[in-house]
N, C-alpha and C. Protein backbone atom coordinates (compact mmCIF):
# COMPACT_ATOMS: atom_id res chain seq x y z
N UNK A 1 83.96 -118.37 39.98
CA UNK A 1 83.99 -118.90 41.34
C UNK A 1 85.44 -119.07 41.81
N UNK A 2 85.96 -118.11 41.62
CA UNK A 2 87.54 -118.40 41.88
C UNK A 2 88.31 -118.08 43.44
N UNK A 3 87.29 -117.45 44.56
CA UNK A 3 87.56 -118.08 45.51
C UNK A 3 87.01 -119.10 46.16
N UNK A 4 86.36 -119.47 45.61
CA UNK A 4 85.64 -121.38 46.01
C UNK A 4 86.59 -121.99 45.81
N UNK A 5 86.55 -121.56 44.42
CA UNK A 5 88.38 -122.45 44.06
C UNK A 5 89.60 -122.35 44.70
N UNK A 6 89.81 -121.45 44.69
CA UNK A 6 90.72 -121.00 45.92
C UNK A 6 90.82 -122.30 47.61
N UNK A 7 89.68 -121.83 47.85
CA UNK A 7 89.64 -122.21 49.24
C UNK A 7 89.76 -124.16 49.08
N UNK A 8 88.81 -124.54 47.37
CA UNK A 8 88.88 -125.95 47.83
C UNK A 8 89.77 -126.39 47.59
N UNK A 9 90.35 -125.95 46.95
CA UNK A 9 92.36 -125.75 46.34
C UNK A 9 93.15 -126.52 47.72
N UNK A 10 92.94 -125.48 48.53
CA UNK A 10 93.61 -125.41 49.87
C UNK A 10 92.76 -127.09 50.92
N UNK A 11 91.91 -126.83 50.71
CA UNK A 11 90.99 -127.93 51.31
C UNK A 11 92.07 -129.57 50.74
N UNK A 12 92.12 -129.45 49.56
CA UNK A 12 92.39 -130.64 49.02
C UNK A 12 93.98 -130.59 49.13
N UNK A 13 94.55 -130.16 49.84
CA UNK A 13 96.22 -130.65 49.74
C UNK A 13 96.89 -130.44 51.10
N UNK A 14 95.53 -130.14 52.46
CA UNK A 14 96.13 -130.71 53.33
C UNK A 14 95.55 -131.81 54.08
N UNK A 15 96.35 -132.50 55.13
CA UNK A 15 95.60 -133.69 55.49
C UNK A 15 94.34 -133.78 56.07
N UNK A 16 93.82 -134.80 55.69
CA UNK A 16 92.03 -135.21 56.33
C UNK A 16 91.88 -134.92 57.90
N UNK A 17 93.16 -135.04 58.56
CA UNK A 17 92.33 -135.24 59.66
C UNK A 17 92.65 -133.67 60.31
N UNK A 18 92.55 -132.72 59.87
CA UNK A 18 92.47 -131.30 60.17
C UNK A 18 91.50 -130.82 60.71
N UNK A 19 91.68 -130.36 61.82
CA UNK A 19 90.31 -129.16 63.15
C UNK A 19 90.50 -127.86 62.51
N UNK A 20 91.19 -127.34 62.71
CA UNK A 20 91.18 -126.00 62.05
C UNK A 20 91.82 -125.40 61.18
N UNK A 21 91.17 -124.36 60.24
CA UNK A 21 92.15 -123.58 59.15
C UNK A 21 91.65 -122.23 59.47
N UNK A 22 93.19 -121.73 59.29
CA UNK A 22 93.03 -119.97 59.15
C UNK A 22 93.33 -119.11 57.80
N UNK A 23 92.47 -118.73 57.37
CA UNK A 23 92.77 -118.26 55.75
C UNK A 23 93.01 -116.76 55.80
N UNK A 24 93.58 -116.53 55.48
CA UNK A 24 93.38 -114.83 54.58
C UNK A 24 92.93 -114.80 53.33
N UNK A 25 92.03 -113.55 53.30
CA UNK A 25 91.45 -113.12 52.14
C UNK A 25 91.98 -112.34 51.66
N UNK A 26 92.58 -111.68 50.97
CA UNK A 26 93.57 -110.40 50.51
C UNK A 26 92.29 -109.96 49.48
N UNK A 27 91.84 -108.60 49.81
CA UNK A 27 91.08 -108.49 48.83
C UNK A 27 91.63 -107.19 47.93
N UNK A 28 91.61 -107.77 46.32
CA UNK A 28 92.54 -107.20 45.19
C UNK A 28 92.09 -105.53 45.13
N UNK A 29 91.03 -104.68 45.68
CA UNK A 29 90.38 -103.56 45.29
C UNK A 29 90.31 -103.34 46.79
N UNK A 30 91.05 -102.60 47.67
CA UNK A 30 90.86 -101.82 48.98
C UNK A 30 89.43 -101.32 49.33
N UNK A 31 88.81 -100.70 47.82
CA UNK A 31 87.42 -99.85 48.35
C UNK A 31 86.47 -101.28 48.45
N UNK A 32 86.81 -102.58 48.06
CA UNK A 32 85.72 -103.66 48.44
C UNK A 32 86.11 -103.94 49.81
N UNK A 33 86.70 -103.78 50.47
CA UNK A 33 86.99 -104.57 52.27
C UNK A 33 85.58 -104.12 52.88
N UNK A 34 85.17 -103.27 52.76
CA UNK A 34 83.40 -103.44 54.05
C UNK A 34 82.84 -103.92 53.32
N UNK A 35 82.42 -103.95 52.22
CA UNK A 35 81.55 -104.75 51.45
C UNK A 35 81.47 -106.15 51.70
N UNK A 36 83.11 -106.58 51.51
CA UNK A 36 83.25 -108.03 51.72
C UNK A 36 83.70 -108.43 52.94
N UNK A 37 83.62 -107.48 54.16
CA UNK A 37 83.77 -108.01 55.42
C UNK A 37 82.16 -108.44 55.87
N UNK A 38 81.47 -107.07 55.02
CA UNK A 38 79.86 -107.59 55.38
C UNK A 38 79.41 -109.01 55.01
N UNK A 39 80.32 -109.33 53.63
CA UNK A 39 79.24 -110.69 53.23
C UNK A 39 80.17 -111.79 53.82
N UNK A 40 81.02 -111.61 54.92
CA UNK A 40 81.92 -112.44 55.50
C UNK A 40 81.44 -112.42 56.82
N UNK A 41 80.72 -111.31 57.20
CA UNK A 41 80.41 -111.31 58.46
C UNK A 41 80.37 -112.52 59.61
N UNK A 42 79.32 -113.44 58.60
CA UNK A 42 78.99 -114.78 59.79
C UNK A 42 80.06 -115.88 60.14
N UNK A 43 81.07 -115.47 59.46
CA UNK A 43 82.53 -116.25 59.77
C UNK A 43 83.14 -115.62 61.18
N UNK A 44 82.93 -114.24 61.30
CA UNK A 44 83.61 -113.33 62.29
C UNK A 44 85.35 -112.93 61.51
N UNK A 45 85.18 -112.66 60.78
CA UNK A 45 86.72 -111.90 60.40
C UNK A 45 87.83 -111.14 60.77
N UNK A 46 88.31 -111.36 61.02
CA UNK A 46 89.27 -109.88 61.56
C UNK A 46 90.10 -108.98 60.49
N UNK A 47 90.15 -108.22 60.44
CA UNK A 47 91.22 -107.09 59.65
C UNK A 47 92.21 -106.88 60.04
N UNK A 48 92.89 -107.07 59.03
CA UNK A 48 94.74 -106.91 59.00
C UNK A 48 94.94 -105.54 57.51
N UNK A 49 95.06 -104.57 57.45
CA UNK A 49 95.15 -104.64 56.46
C UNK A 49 94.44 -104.34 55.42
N UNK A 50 94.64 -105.10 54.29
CA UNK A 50 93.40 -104.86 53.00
C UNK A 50 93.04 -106.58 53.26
N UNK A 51 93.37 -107.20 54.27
CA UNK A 51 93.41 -108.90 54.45
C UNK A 51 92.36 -109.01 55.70
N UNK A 52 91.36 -110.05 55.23
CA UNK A 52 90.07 -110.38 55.86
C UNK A 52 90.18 -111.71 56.53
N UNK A 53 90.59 -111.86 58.26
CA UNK A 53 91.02 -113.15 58.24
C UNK A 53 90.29 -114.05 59.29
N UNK A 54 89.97 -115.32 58.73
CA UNK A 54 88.47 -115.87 59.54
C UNK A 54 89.22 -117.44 59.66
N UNK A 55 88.20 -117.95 60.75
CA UNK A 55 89.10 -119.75 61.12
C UNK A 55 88.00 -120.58 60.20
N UNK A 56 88.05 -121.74 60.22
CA UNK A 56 87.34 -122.55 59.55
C UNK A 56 87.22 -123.89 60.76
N UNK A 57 86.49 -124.42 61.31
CA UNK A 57 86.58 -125.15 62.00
C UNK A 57 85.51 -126.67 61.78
N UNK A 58 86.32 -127.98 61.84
CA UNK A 58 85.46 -129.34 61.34
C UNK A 58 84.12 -129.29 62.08
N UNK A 59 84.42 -128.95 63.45
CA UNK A 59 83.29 -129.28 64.66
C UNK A 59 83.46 -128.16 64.94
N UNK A 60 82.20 -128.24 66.39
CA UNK A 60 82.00 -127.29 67.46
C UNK A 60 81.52 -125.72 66.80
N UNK A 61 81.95 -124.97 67.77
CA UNK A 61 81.43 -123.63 67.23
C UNK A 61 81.95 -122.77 66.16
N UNK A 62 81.61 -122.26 65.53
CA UNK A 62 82.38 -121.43 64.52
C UNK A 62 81.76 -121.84 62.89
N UNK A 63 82.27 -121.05 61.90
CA UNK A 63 81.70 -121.49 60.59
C UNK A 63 82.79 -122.72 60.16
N UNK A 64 82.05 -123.58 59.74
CA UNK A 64 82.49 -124.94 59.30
C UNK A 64 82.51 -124.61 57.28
N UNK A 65 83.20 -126.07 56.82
CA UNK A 65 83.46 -125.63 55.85
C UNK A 65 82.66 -125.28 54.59
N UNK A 66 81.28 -125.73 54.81
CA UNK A 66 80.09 -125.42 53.58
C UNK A 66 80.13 -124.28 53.94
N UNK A 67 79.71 -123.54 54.97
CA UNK A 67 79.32 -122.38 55.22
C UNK A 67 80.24 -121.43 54.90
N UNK A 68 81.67 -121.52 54.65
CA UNK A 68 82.60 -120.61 54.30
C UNK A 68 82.30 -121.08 52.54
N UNK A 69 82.24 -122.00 52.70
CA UNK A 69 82.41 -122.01 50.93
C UNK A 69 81.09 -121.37 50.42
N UNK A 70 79.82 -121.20 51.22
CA UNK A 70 78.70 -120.19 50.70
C UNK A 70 79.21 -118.81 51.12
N UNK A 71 79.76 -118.12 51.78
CA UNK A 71 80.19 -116.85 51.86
C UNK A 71 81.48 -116.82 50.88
N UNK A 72 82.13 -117.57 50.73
CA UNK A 72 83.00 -116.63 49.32
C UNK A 72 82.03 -116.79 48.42
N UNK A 73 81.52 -117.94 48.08
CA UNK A 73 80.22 -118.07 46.72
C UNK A 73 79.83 -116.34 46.74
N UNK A 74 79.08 -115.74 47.35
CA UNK A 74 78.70 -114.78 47.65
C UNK A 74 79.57 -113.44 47.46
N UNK A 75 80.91 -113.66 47.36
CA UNK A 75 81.66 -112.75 46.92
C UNK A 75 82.22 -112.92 45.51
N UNK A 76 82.31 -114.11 44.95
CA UNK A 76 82.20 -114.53 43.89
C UNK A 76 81.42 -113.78 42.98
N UNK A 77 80.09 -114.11 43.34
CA UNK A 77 78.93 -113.52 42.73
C UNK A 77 78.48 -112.11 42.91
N UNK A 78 79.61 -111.43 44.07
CA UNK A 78 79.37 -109.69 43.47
C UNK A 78 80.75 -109.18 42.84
N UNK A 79 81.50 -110.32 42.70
CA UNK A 79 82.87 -109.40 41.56
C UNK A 79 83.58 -108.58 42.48
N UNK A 80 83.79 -109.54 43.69
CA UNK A 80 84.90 -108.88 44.81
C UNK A 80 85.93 -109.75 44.58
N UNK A 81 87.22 -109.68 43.86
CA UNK A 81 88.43 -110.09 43.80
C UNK A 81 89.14 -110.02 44.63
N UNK A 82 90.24 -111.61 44.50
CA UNK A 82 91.05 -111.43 46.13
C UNK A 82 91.93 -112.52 45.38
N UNK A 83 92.09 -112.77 46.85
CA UNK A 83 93.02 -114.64 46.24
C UNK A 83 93.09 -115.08 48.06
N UNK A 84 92.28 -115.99 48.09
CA UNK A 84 92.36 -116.77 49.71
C UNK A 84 93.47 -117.74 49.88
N UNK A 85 93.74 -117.56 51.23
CA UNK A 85 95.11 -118.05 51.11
C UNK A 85 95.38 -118.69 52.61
N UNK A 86 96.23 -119.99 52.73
CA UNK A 86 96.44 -120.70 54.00
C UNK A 86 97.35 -120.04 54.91
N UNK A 87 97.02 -120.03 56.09
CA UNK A 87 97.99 -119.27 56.85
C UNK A 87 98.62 -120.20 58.37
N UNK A 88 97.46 -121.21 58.70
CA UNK A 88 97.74 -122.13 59.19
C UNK A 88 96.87 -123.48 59.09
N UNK A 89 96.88 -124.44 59.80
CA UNK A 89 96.40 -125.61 59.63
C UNK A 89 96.68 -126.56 60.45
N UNK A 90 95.44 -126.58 61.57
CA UNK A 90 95.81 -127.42 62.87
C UNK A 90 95.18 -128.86 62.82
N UNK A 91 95.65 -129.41 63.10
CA UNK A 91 95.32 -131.02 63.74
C UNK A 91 94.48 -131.58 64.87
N UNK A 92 93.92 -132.32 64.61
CA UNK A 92 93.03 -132.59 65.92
C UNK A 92 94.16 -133.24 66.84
N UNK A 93 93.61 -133.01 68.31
CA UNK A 93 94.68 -133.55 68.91
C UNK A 93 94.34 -135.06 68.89
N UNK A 94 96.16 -135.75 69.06
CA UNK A 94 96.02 -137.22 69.20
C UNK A 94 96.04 -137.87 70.50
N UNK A 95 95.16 -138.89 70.05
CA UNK A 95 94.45 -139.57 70.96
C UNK A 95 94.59 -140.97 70.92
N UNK A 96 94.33 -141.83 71.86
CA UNK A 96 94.52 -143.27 71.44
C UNK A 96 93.28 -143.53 70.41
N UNK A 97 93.94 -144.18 68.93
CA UNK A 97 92.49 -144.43 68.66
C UNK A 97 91.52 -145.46 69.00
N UNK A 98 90.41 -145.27 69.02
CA UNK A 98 89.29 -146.09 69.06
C UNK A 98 88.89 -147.26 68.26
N UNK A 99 88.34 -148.46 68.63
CA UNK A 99 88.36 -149.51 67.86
C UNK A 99 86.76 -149.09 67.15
N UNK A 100 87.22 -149.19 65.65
CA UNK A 100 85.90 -148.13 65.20
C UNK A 100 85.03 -149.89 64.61
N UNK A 101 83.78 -149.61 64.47
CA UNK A 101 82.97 -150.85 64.28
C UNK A 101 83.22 -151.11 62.66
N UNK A 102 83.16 -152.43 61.89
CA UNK A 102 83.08 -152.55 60.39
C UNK A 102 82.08 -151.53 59.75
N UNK A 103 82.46 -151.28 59.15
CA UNK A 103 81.54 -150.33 57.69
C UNK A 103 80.35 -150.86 57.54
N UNK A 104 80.05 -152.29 57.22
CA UNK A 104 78.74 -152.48 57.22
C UNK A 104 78.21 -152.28 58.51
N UNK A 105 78.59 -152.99 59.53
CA UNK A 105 77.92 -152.42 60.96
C UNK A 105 77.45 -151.00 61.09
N UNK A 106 78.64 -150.24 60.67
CA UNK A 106 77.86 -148.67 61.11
C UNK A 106 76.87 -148.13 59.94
N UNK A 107 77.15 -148.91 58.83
CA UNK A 107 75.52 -148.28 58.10
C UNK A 107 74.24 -149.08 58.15
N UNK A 108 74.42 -150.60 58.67
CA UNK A 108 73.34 -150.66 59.60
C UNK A 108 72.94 -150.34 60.74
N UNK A 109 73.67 -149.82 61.58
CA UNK A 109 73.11 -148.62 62.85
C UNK A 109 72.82 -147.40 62.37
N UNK A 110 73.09 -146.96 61.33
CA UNK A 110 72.66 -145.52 60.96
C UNK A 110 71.36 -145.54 60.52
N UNK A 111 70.76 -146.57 59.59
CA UNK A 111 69.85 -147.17 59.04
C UNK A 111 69.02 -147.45 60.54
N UNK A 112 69.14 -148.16 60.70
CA UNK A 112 68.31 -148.38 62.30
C UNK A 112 68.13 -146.82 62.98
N UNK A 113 68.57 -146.36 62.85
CA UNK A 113 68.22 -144.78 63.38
C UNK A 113 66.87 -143.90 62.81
N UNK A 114 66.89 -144.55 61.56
CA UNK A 114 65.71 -143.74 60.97
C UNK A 114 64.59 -144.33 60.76
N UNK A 115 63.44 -143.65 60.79
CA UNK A 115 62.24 -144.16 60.49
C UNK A 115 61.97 -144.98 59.83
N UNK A 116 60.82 -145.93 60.36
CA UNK A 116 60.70 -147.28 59.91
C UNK A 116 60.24 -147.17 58.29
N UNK A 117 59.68 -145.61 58.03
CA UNK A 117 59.14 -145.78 56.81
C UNK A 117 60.11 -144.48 55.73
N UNK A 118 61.22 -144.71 55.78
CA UNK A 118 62.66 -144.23 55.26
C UNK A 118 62.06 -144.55 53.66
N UNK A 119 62.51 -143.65 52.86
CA UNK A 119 62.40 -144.19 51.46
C UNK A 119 63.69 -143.73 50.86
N UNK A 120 64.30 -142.66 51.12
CA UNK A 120 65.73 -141.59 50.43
C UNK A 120 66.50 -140.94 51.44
N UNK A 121 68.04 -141.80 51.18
CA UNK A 121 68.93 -141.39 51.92
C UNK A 121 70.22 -140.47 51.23
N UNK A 122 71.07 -139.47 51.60
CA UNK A 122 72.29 -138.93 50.97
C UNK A 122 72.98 -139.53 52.27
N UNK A 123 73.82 -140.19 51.77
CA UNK A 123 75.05 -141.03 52.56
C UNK A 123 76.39 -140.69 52.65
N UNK A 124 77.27 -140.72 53.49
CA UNK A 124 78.64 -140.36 53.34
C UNK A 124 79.42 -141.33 54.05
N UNK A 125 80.36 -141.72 53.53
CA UNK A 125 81.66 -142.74 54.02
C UNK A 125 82.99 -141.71 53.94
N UNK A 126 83.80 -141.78 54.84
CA UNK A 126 84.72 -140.73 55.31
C UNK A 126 86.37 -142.09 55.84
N UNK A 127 86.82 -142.50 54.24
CA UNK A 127 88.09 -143.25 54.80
C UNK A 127 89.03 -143.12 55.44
N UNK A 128 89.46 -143.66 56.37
CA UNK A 128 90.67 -143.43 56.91
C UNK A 128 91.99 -142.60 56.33
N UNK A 129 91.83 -143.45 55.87
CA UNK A 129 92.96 -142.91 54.61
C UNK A 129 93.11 -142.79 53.45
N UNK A 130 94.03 -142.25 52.52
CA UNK A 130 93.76 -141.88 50.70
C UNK A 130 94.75 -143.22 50.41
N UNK A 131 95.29 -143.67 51.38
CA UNK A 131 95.91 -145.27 50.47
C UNK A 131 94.22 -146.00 50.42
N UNK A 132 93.24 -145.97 50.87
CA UNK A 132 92.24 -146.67 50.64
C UNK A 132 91.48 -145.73 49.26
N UNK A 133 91.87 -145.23 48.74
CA UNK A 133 91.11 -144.59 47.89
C UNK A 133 91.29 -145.05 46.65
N UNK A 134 91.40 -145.65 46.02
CA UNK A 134 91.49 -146.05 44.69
C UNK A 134 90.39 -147.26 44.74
N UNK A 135 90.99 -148.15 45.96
CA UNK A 135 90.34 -149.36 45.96
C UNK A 135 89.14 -149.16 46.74
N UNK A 136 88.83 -148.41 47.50
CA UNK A 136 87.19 -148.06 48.05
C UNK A 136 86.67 -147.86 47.02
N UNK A 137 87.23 -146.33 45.99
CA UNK A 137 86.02 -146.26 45.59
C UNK A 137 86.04 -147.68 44.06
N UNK A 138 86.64 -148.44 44.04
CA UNK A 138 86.22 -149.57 43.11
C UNK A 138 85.36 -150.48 43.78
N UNK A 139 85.30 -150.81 45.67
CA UNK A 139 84.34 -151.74 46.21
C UNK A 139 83.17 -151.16 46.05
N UNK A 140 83.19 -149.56 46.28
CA UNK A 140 81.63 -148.92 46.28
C UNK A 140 81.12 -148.89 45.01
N UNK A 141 81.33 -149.09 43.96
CA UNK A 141 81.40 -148.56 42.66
C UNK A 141 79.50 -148.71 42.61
N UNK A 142 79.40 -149.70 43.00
CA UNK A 142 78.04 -150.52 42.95
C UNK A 142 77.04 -149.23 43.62
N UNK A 143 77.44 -148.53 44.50
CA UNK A 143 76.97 -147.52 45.48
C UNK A 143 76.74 -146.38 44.39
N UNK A 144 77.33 -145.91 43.41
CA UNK A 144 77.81 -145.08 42.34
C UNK A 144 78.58 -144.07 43.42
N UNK A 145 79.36 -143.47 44.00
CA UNK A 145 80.06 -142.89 45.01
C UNK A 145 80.75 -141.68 44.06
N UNK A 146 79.98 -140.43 44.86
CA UNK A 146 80.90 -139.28 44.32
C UNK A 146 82.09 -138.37 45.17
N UNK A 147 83.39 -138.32 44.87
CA UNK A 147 84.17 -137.47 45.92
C UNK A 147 84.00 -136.37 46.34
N UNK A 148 83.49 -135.67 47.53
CA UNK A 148 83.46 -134.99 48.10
C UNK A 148 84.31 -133.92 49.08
N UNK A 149 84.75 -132.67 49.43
CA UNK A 149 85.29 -132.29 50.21
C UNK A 149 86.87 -132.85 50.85
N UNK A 150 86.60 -133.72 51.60
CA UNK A 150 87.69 -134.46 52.22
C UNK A 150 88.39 -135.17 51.00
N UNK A 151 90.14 -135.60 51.35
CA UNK A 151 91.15 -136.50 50.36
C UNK A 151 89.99 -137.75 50.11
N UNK A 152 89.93 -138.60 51.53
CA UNK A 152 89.25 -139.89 50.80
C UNK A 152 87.89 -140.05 51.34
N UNK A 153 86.73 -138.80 50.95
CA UNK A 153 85.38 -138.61 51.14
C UNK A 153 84.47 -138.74 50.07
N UNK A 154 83.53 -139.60 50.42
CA UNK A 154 82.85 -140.45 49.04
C UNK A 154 81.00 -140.12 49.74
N UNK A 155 80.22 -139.41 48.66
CA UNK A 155 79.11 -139.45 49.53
C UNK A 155 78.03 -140.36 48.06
N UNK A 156 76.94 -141.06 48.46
CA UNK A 156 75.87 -141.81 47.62
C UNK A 156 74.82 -141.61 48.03
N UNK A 157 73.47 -142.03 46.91
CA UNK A 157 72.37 -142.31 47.57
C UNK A 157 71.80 -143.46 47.66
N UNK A 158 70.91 -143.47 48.45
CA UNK A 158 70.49 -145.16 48.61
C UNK A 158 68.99 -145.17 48.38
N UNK A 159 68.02 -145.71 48.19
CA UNK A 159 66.70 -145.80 48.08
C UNK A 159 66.32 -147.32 48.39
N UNK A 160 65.46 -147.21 49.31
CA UNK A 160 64.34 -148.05 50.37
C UNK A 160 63.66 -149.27 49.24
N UNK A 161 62.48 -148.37 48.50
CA UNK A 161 61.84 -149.25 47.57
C UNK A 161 62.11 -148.89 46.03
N UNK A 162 61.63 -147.83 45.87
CA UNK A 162 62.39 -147.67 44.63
C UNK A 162 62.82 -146.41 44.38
N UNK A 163 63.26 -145.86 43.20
CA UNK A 163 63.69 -144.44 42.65
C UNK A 163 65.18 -144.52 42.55
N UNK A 164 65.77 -143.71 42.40
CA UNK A 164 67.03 -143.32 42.47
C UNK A 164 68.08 -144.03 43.45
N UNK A 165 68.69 -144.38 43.37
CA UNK A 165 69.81 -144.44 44.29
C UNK A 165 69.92 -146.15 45.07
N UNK A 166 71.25 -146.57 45.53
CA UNK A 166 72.02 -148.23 45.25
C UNK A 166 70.49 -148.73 46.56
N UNK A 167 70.26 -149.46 46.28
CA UNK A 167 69.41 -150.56 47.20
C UNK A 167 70.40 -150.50 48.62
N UNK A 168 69.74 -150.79 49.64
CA UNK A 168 70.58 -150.63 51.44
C UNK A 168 70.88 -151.79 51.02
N UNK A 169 70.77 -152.86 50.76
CA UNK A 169 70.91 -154.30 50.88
C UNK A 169 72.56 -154.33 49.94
N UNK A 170 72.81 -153.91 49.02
CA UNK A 170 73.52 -153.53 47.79
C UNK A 170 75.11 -152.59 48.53
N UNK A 171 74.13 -151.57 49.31
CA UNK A 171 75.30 -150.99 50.29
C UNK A 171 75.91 -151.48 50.74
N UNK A 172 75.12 -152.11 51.86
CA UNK A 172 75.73 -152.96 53.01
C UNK A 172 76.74 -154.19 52.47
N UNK A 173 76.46 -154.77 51.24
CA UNK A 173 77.75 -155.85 50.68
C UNK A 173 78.84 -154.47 50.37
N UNK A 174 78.29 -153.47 49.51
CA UNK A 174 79.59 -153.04 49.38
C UNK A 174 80.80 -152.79 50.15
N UNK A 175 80.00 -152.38 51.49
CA UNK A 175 81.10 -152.18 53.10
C UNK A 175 81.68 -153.57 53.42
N UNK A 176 80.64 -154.18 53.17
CA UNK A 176 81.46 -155.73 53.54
C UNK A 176 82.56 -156.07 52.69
N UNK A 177 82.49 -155.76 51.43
CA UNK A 177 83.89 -156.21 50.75
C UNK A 177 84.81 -155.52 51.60
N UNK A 178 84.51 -154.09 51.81
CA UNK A 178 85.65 -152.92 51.92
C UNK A 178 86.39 -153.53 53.40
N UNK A 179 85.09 -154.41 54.24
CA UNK A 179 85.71 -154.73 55.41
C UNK A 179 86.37 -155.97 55.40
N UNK A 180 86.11 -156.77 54.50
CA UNK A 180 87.31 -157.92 53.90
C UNK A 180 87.94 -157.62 53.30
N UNK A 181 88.69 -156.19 53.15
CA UNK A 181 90.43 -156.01 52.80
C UNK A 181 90.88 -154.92 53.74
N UNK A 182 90.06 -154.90 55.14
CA UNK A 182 90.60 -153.80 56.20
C UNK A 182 90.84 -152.72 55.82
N UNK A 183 89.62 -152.28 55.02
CA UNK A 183 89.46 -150.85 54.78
C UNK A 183 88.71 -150.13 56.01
N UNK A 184 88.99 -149.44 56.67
CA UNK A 184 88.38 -148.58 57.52
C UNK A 184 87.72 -147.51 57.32
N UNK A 185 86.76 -146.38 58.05
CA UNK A 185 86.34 -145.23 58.07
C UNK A 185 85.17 -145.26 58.77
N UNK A 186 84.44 -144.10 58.32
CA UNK A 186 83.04 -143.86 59.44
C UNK A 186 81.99 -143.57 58.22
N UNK A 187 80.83 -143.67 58.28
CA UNK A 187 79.60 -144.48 58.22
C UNK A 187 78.37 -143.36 58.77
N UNK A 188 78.21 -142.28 57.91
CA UNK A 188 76.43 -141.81 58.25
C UNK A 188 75.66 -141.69 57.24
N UNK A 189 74.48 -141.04 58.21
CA UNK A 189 73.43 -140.39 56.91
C UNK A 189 73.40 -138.94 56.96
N UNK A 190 73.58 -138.12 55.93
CA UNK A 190 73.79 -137.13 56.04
C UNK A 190 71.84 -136.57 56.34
N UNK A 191 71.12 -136.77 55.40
CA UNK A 191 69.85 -136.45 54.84
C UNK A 191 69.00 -137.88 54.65
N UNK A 192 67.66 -137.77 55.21
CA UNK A 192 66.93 -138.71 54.84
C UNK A 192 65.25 -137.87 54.49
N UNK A 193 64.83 -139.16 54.13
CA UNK A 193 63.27 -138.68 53.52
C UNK A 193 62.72 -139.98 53.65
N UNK A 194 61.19 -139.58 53.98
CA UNK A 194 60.40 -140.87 54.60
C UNK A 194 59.25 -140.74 53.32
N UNK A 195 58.88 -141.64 53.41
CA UNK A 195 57.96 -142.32 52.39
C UNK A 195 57.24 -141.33 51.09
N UNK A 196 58.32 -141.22 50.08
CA UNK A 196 58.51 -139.85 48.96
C UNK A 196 57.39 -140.87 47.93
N UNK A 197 57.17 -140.11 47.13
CA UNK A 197 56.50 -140.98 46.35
C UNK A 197 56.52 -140.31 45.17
N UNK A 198 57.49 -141.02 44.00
CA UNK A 198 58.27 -139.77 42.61
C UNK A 198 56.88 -140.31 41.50
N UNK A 199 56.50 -139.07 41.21
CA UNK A 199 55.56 -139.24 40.00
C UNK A 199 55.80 -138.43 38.86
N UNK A 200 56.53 -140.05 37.83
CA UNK A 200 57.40 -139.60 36.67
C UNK A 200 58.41 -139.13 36.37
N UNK A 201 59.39 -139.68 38.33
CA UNK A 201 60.53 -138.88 38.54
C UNK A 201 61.38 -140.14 38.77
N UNK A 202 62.95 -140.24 38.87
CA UNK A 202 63.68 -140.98 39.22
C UNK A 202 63.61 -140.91 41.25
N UNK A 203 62.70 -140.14 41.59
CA UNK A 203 63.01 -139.46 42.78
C UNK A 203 63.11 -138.18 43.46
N UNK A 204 63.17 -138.02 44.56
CA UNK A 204 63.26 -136.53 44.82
C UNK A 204 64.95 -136.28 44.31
N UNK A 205 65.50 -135.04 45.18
CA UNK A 205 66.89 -134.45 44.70
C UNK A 205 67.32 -133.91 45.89
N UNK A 206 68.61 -133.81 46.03
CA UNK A 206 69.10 -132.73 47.16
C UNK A 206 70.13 -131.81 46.58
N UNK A 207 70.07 -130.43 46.89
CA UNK A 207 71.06 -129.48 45.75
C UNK A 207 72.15 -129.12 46.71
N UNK A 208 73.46 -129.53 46.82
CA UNK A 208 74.34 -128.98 47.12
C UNK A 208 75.31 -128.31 46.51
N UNK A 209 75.76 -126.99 47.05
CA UNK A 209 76.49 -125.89 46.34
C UNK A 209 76.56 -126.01 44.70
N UNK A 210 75.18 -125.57 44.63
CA UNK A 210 74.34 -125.38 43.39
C UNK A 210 74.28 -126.59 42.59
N UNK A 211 74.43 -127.80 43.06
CA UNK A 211 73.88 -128.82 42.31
C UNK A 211 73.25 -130.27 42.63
N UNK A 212 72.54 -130.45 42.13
CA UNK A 212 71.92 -131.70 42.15
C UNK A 212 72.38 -132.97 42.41
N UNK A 213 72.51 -133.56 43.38
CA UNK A 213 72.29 -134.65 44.03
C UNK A 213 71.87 -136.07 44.16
């Protein structure tokens, strides 16, 4: 998987609050470029070259970053060699910021969003910043919190009545510590599931980029 690696390489050493990236693909074997422009297709690529070059964008239109990381997967897995590579890296524009609500507040409005009969949630907390990262993820610990994608991106699960994953009640203190030492960030649900019912299971599962959840 060594342009996954590649790309999350690049993912992880520039800053969080990034709108867009432009990568090149240099691909190592000339006779693979249609092959791997085909399995690049849904990015929209352009050709330079023996170099395959596509944007990556947080929001809005365009392929975002799972979806690029399943199209190299895909070149990965037919033995098209390259080496992906940063070419730029834009910033969202600045803005005054917004007075964002406490952590527990916004995962009890997210929670209030979903059905009254919710049983399994995949959660994500998205910190402000990587100076909060050592000590978030020690307030969440209780949450069990795994790093994700972003510098200081932490995603968990939570469960309603029982199975798998930290109690909402259990959550919601954990944000509260984080918001009695002015830790900041934002607060969703990525995935939910309404009234699952695990027989002989810890729970259902969710598989992201090939794993379990």
């Amino acid at each position: 998987m060594q342009l996954v690696a590649d790309f999350n390489e690049i993912e992880r050493g520039i800053p969080d609050d990034w709108s867009e990236l432009r990568l090149a693909f240099t691909v190592a074997d000339p006779t693979h470029l249609d092959r791997a422009a085909a399995l690049l297709a849904p990015a929209n690529p352009g050709r330079f070259g023996n170099q395959l070059r596509l944007s990556v964008v947080r929001t809005g239109l365009g392929a975002g970053p799972e979806s690029v990381r399943r199209l190299l997967r895909r070149l990965d897995d037919e033995g098209i060699r390259g080496k992906v590579e940063l070419l730029e890296a834009r910033q969202a524009p600045t803005a005054t910021p917004a007075r964002k609500d406490p952590l527990r507040a916004q995962w009890e409005d997210a929670l209030e969003t979903l059905p009254p009969d919710w049983s399994d949630v995949y959660a994500q907390v998205r910190l402000d910043s990587s100076d909060y990262l050592e000590r978030g993820a020690l307030l969440l610990a209780p949450a069990n919190p795994a790093r994700v994608g972003g510098v200081a991106t932490f995603r968990f699960r939570s469960a309603r009545r029982f199975g798998y994953g930290v109690a909402p009640q259990m959550a919601a203190r954990c944000f509260e510590r984080c918001d009695e030492e002015g830790i900041t960030g934002v607060v969703g649900v990525l995935y939910a599931l309404s009234d699952t019912h695990p027989v002989a299971t810890q729970g259902p599962v969710w598989i992201q980029e090939g794993r379990v959840v």
